[in-house]
N, C-alpha and C. Protein backbone atom coordinates (compact mmCIF):
# COMPACT_ATOMS: atom_id res chain seq x y z
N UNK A 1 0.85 -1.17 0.00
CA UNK A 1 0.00 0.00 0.00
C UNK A 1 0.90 1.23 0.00
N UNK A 2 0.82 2.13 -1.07
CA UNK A 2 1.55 3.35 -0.91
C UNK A 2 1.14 4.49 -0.28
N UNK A 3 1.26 5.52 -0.01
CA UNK A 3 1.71 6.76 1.05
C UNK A 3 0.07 7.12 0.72
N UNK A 4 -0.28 7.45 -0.53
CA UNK A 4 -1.38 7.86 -1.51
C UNK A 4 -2.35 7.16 -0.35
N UNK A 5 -2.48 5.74 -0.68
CA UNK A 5 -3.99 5.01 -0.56
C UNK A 5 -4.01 4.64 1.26
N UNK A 6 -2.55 5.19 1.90
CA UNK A 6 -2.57 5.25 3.06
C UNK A 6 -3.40 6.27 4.07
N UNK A 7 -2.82 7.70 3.06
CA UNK A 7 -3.62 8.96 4.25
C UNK A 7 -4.99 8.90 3.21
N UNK A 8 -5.75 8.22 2.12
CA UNK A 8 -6.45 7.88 1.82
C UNK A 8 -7.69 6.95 2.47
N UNK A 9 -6.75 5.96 3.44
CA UNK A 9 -7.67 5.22 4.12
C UNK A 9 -7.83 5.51 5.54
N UNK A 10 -6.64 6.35 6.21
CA UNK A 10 -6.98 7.07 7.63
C UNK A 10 -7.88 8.49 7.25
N UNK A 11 -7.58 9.05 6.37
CA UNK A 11 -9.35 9.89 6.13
C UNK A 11 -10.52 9.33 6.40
N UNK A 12 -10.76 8.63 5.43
CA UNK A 12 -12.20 7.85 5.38
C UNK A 12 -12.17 6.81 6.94
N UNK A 13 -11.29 6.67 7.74
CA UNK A 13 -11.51 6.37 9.27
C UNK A 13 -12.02 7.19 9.76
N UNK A 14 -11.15 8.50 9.75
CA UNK A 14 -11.47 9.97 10.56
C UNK A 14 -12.61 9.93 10.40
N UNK A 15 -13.05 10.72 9.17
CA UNK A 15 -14.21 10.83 8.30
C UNK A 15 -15.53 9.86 9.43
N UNK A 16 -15.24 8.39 9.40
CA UNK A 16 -16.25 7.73 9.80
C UNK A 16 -16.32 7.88 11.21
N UNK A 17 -15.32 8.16 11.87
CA UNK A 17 -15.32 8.16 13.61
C UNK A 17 -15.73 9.19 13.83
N UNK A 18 -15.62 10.54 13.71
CA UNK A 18 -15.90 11.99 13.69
C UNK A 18 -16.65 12.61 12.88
N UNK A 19 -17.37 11.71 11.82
CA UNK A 19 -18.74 12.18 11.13
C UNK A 19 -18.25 13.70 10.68
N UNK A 20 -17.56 14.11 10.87
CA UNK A 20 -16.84 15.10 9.80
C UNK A 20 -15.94 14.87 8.79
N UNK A 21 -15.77 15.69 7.70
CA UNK A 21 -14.16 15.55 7.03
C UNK A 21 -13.82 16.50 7.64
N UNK A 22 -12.25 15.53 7.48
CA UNK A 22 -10.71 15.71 7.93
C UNK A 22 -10.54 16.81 6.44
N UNK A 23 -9.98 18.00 7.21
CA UNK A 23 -9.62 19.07 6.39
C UNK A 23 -8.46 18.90 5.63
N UNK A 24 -7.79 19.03 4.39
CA UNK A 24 -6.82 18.74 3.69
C UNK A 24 -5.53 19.55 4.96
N UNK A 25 -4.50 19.29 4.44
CA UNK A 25 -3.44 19.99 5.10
C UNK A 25 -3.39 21.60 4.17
N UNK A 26 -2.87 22.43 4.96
CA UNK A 26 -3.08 24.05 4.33
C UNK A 26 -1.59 24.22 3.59
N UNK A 27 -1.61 25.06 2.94
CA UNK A 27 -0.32 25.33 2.37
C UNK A 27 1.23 25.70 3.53
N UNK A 28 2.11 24.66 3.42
CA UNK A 28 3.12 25.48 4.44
C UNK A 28 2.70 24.22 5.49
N UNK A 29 1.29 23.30 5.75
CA UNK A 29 1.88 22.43 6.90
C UNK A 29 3.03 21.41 6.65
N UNK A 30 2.78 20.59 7.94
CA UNK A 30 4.00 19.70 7.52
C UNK A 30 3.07 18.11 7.02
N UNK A 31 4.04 17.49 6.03
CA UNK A 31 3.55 16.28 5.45
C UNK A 31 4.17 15.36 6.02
N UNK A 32 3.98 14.30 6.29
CA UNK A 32 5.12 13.40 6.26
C UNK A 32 5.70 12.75 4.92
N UNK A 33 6.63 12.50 4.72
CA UNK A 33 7.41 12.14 3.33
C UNK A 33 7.12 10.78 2.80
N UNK A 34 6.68 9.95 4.03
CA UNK A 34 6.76 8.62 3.65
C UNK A 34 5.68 8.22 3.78
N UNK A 35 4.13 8.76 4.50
CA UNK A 35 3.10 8.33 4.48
C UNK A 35 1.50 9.14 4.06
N UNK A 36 2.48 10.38 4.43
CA UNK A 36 1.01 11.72 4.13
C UNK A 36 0.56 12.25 4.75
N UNK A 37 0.78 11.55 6.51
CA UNK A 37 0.07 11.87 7.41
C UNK A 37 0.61 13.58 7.95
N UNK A 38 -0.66 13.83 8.36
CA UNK A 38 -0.74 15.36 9.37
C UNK A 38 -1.36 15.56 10.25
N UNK A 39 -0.80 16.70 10.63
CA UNK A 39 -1.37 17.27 11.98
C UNK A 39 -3.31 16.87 12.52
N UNK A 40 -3.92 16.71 11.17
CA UNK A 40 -5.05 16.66 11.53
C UNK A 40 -5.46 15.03 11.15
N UNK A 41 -4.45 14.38 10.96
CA UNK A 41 -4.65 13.15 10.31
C UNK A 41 -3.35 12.25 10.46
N UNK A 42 -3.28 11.92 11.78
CA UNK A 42 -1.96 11.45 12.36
C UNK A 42 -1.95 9.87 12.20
N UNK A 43 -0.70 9.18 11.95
CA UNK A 43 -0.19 7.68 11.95
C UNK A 43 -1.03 7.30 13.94
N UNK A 44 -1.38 6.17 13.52
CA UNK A 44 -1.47 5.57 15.17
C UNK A 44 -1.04 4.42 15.49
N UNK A 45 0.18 4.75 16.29
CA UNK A 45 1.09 2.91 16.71
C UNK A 45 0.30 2.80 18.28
N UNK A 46 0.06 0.80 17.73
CA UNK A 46 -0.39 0.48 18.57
C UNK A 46 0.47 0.84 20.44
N UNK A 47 1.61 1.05 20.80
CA UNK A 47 1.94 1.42 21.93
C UNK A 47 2.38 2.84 21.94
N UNK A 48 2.57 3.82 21.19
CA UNK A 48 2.97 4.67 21.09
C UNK A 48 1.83 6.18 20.70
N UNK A 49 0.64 5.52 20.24
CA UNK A 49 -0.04 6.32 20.30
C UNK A 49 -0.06 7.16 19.26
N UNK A 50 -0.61 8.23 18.56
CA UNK A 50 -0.79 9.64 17.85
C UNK A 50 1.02 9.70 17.51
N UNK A 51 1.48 9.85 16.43
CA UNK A 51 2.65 10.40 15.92
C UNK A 51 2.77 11.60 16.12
N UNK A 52 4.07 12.09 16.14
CA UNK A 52 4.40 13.25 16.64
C UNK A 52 5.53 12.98 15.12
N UNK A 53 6.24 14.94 15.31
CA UNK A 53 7.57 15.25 13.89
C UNK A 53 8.67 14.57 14.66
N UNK A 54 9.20 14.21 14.18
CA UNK A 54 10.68 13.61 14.41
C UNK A 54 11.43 14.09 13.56
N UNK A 55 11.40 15.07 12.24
CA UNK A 55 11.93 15.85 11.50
C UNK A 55 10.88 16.22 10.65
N UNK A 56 11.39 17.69 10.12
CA UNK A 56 10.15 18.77 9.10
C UNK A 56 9.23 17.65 8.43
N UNK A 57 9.54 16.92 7.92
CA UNK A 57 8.76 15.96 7.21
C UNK A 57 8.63 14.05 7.29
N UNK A 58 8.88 14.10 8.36
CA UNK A 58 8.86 12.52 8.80
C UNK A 58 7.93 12.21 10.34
N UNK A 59 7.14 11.93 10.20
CA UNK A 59 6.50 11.41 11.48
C UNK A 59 7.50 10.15 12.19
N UNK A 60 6.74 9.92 13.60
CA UNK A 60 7.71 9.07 14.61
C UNK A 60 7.77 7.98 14.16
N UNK A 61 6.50 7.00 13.64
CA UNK A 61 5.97 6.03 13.29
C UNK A 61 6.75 5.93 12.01
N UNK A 62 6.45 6.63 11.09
CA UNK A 62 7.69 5.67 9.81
C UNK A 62 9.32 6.00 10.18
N UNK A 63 9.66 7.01 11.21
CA UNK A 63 11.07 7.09 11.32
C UNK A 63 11.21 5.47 12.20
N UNK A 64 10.31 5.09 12.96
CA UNK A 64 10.77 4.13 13.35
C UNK A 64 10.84 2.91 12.50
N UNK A 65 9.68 2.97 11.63
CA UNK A 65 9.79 1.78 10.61
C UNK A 65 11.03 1.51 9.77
N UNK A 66 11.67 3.24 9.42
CA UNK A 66 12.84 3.08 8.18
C UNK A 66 13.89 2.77 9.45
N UNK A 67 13.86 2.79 10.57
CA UNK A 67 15.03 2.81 11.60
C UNK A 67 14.99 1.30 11.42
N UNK A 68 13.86 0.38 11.25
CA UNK A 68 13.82 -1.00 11.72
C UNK A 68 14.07 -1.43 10.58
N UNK A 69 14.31 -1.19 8.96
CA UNK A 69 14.64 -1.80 7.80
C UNK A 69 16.23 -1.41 7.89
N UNK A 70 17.29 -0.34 8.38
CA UNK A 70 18.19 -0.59 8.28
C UNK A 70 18.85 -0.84 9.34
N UNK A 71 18.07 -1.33 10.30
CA UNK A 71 18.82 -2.67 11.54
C UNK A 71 18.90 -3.34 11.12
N UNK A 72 17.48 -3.86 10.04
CA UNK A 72 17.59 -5.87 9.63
C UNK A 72 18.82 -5.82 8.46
N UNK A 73 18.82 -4.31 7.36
CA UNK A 73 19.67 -4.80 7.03
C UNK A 73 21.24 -4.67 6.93
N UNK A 74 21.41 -4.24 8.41
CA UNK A 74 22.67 -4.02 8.72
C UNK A 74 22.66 -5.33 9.68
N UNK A 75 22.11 -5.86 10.33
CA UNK A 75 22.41 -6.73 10.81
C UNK A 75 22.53 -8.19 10.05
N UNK A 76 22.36 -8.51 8.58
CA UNK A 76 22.77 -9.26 7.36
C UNK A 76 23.95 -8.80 6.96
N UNK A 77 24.77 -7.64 7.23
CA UNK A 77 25.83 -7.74 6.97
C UNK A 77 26.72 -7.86 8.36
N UNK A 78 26.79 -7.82 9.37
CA UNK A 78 27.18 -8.25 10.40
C UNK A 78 27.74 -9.60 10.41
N UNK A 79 29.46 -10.20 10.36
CA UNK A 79 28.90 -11.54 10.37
C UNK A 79 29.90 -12.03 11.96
N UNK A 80 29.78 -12.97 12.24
CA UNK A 80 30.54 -12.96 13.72
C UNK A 80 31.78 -13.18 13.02
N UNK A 81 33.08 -12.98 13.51
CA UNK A 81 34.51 -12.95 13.61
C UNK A 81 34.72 -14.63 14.40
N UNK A 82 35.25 -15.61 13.69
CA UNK A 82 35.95 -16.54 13.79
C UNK A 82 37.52 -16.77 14.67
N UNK A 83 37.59 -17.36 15.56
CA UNK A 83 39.26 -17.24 16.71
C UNK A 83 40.31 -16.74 14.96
């Protein structure tokens, strides 16, 4: 699922929980880069709750996701050291 059909399908959540629409983002907010989400239409991790910026354009929730693709794949190049 890409970034698009993502803040695509947490709208139409909003939308259904709050019987309002979720207002587009205004010119000048912040996006996130990797999913879409905003201020009025935030990522939600199950222990962590509502995303917050972790930089101008990255929410907490995918910084942690891209943090967890280059552990796995730094830890494939890791190999143990032999006596």
């Amino acid at each position: 699922m890409g970034p698009d059909e993502k803040h695509e399908l947490r709208r139409a959540l909003a939308e259904a929980v709050f019987q309002v629409p979720v207002p587009p983002p205004a010119p000048g907010d912040p996006v996130c880069r990797e999913c879409g989400c905003w201020d009025w239409n935030a990522c939600v991790d199950m222990h962590d709750g509502p995303c917050w910026w972790v930089e101008e354009d990255l929410c907490s929730v995918c910084a942690a996701r891209l943090q967890a693709k280059v552990a796995r794949a730094y830890s494939g190049l890791c190999a143990e050291e032999g006596p």
